[in-house]
N, C-alpha and C. Protein backbone atom coordinates (compact mmCIF):
# COMPACT_ATOMS: atom_id res chain seq x y z
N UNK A 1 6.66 63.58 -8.10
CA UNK A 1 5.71 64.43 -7.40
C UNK A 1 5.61 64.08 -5.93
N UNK A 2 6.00 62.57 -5.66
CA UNK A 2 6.11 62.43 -3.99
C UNK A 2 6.77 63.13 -3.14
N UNK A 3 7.78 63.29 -3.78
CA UNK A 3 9.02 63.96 -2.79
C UNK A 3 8.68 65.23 -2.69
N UNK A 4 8.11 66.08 -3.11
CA UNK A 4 7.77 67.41 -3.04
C UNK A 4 6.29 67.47 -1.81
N UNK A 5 6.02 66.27 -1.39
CA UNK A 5 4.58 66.98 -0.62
C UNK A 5 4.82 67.39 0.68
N UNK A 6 5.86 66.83 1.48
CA UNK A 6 6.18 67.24 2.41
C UNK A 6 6.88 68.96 2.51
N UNK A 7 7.31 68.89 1.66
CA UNK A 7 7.78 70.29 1.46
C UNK A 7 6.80 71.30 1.19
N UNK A 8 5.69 70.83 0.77
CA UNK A 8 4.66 71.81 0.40
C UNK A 8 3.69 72.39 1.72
N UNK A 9 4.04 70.90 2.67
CA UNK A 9 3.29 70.99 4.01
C UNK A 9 4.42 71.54 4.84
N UNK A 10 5.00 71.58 4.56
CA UNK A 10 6.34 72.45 5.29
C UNK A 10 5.94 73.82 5.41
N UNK A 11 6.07 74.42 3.89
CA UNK A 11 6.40 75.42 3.64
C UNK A 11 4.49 76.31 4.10
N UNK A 12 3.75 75.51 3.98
CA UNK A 12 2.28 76.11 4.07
C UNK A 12 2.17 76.79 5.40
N UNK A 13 2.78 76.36 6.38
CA UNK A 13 3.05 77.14 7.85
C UNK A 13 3.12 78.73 7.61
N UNK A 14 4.49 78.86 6.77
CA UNK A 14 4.74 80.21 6.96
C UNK A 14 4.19 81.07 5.95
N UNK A 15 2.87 80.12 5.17
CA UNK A 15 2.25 81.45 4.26
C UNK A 15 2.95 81.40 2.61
N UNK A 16 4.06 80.61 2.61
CA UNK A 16 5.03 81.26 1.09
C UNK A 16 5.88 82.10 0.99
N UNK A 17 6.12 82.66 2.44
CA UNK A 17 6.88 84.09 2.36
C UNK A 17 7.94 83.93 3.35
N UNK A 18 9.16 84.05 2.85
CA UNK A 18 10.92 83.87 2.97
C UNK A 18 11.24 85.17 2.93
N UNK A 19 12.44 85.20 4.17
CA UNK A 19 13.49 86.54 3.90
C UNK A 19 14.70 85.98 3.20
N UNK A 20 14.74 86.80 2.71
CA UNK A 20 15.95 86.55 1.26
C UNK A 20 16.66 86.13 2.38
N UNK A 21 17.34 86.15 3.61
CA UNK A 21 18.57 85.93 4.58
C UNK A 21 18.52 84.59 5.39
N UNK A 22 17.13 84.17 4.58
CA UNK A 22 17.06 82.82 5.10
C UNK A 22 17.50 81.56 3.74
N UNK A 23 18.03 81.94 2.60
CA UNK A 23 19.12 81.32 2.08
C UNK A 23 20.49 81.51 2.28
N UNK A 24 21.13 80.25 2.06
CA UNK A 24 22.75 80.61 2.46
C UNK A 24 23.54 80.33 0.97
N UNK A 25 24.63 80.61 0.64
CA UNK A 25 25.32 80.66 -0.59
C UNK A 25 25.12 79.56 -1.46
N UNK A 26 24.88 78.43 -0.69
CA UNK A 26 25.02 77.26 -1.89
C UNK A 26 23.54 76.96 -1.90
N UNK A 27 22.87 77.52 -1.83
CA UNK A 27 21.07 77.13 -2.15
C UNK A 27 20.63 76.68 -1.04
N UNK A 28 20.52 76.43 -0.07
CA UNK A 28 20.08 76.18 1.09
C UNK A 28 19.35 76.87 1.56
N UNK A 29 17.95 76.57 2.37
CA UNK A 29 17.11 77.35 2.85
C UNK A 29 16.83 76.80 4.56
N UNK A 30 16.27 77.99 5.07
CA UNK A 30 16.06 77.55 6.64
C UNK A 30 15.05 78.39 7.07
N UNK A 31 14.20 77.77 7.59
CA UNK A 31 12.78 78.56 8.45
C UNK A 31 12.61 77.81 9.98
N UNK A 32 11.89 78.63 10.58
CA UNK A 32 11.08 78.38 12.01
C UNK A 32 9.58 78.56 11.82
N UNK A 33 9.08 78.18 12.24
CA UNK A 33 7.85 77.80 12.40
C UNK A 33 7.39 78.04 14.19
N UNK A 34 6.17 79.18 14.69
CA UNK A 34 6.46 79.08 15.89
C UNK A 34 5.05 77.99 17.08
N UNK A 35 4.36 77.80 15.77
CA UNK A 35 3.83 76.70 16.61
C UNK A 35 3.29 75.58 16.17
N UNK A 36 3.52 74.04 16.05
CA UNK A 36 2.72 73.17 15.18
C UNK A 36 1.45 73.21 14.53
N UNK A 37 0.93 73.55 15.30
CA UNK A 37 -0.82 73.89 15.17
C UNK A 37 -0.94 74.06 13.38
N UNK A 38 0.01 75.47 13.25
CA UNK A 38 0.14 75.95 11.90
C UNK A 38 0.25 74.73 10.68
N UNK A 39 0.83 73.56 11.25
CA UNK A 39 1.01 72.66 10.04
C UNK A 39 -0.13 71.71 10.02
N UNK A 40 -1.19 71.78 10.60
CA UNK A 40 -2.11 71.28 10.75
C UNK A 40 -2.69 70.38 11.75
N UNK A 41 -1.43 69.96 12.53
CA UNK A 41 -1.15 69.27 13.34
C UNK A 41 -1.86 69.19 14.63
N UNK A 42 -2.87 68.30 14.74
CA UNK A 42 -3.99 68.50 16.01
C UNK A 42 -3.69 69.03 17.14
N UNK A 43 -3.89 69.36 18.17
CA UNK A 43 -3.55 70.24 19.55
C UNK A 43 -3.72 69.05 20.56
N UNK A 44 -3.07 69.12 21.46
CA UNK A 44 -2.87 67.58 22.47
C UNK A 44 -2.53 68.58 23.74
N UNK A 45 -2.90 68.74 24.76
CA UNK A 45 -3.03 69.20 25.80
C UNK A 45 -1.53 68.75 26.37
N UNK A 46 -1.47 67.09 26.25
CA UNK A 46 -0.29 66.53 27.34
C UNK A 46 1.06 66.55 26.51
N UNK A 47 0.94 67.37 25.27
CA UNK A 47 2.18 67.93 24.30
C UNK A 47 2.60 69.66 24.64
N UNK A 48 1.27 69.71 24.91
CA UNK A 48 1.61 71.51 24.71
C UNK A 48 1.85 72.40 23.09
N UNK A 49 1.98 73.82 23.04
CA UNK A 49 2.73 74.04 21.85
C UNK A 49 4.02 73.80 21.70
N UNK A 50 4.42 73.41 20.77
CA UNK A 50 5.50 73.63 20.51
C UNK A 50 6.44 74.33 18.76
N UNK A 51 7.64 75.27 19.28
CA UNK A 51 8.18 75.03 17.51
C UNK A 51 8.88 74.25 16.72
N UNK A 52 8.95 74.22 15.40
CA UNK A 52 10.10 73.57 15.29
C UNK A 52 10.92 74.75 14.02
N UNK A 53 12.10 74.07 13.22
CA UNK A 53 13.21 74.79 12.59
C UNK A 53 12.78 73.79 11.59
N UNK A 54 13.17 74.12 10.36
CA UNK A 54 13.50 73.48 9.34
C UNK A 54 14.51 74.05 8.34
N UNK A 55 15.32 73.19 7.73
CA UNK A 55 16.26 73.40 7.06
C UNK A 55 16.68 72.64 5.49
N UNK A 56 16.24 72.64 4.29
CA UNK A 56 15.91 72.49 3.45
C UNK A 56 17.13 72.40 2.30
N UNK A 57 17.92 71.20 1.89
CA UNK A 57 19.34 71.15 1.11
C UNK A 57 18.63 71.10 0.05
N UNK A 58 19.07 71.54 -0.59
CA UNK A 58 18.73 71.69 -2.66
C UNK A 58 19.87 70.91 -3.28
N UNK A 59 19.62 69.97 -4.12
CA UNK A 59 20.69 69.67 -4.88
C UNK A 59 20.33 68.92 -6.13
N UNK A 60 21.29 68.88 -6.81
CA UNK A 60 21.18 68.76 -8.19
C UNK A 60 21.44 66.91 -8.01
N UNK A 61 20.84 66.43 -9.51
CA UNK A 61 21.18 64.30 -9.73
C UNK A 61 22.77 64.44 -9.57
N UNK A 62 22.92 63.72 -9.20
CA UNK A 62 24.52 63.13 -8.92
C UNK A 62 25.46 63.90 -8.23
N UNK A 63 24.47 64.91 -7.23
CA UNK A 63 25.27 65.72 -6.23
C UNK A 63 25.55 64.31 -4.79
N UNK A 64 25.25 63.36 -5.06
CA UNK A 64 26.24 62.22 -4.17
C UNK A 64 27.09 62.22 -4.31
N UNK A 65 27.73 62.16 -5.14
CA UNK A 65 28.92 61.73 -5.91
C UNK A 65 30.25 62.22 -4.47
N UNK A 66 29.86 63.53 -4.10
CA UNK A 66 30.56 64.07 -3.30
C UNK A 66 30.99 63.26 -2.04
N UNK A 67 29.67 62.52 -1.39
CA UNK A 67 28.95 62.04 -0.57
C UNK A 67 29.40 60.44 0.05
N UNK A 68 28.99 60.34 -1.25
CA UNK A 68 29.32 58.50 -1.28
C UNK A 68 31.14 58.05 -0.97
N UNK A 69 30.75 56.67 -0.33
CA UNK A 69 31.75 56.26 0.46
C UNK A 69 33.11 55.52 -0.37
N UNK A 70 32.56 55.06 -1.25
CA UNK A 70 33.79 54.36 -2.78
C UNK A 70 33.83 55.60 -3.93
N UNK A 71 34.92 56.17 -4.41
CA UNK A 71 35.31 56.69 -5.71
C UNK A 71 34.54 58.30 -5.12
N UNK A 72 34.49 59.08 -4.31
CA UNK A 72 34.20 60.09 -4.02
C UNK A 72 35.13 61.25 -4.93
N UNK A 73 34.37 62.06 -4.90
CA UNK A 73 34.82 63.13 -5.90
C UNK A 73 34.20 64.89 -5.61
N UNK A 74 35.06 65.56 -6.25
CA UNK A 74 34.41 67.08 -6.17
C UNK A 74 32.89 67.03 -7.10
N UNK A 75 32.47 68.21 -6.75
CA UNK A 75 31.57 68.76 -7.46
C UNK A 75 31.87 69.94 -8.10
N UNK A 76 31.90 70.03 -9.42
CA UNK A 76 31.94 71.30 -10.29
C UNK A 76 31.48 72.34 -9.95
N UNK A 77 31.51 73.42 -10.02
CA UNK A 77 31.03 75.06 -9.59
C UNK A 77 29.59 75.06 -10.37
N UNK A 78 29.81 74.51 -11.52
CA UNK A 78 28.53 74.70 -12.61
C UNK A 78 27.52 73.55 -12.14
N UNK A 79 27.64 72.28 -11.48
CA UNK A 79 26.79 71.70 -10.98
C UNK A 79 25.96 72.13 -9.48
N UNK A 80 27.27 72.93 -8.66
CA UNK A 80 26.33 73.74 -7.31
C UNK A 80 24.69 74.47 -7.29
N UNK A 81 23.88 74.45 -6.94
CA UNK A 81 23.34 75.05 -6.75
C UNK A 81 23.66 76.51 -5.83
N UNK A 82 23.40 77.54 -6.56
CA UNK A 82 23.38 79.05 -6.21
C UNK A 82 22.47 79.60 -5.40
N UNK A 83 23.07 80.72 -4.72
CA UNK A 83 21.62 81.14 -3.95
C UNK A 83 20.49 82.18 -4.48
N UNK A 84 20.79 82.46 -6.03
CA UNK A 84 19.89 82.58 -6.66
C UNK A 84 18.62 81.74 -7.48
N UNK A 85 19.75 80.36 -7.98
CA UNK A 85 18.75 79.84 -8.04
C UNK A 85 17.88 79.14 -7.53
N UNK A 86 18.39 78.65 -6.10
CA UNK A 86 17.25 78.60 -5.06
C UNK A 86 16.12 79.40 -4.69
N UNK A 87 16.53 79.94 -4.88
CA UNK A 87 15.18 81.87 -4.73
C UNK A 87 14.37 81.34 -5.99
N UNK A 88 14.68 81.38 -6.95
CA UNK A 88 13.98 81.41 -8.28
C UNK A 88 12.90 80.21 -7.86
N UNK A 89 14.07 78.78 -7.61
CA UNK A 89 13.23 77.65 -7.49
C UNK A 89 11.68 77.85 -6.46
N UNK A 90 12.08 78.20 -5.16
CA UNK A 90 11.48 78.62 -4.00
C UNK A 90 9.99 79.01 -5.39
N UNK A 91 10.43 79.95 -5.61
CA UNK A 91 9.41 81.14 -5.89
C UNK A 91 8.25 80.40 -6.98
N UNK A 92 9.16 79.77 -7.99
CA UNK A 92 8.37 79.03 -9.11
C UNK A 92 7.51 78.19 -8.32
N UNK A 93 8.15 77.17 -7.83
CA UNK A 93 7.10 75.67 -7.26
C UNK A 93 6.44 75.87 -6.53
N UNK A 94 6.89 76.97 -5.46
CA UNK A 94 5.52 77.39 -4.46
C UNK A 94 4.66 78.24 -4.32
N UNK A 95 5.47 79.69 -5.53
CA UNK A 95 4.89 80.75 -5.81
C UNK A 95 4.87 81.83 -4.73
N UNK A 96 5.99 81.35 -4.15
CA UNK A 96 6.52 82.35 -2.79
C UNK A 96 7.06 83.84 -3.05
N UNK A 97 7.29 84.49 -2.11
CA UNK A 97 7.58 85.74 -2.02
C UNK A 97 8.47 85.80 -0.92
N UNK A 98 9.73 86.39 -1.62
CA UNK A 98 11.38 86.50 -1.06
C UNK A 98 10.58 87.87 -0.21
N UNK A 99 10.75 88.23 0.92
CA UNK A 99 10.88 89.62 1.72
C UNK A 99 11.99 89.99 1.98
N UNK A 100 12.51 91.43 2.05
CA UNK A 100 13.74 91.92 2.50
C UNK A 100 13.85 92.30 3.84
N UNK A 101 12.37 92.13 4.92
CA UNK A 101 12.46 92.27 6.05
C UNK A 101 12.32 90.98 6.86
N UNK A 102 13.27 90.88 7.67
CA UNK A 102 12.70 89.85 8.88
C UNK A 102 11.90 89.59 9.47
N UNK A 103 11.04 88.48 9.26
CA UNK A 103 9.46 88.86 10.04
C UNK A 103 9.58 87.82 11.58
């Protein structure tokens, strides 16, 4: 349950709501955010606003394997994450809503 809170404070900026075109084929997700404030983040005069991007890898246990520096190896098609089931995931854990328009 740790690893998920940052993501939850991530994702609370933009409301829950993703354009489907902000996943890419292998499950990957990416948002902007256009001003900190939104993440709760106190206001500091000698900072200013600012945005940031975030970009979000999905992967399955033993998607290292690829990764790691001794005995490296492929990853199976059936172990990838899809860019459907990233959508699905998205939608379940945060209870988000895919849009078909760019906001």
């Amino acid at each position: 349950k740790q690893r998920y809170q940052p993501r939850v404070a991530i994702t609370a900026g933009k409301e829950y709501e993703l354009w489907k075109g902000c996943f890419s084929e292998e499950g990957n997700f990416g948002f902007g955010i256009d001003e900190h404030i939104d993440l709760g983040i106190k206001y500091d005069p000698g900072i200013g606003i600012y945005g940031m991007d975030f970009y979000v890898v999905l992967g399955r246990p033993g998607y290292r394997v690829r990764y790691r520096r001794a005995r490296n190896s492929r990853i199976g098609p059936k172990h990838k994450v899809t860019k459907e089931e990233a959508q699905k995931w998205f939608q379940t854990k945060f209870d988000g809503i895919l849009t078909n328009k760019k906001n």
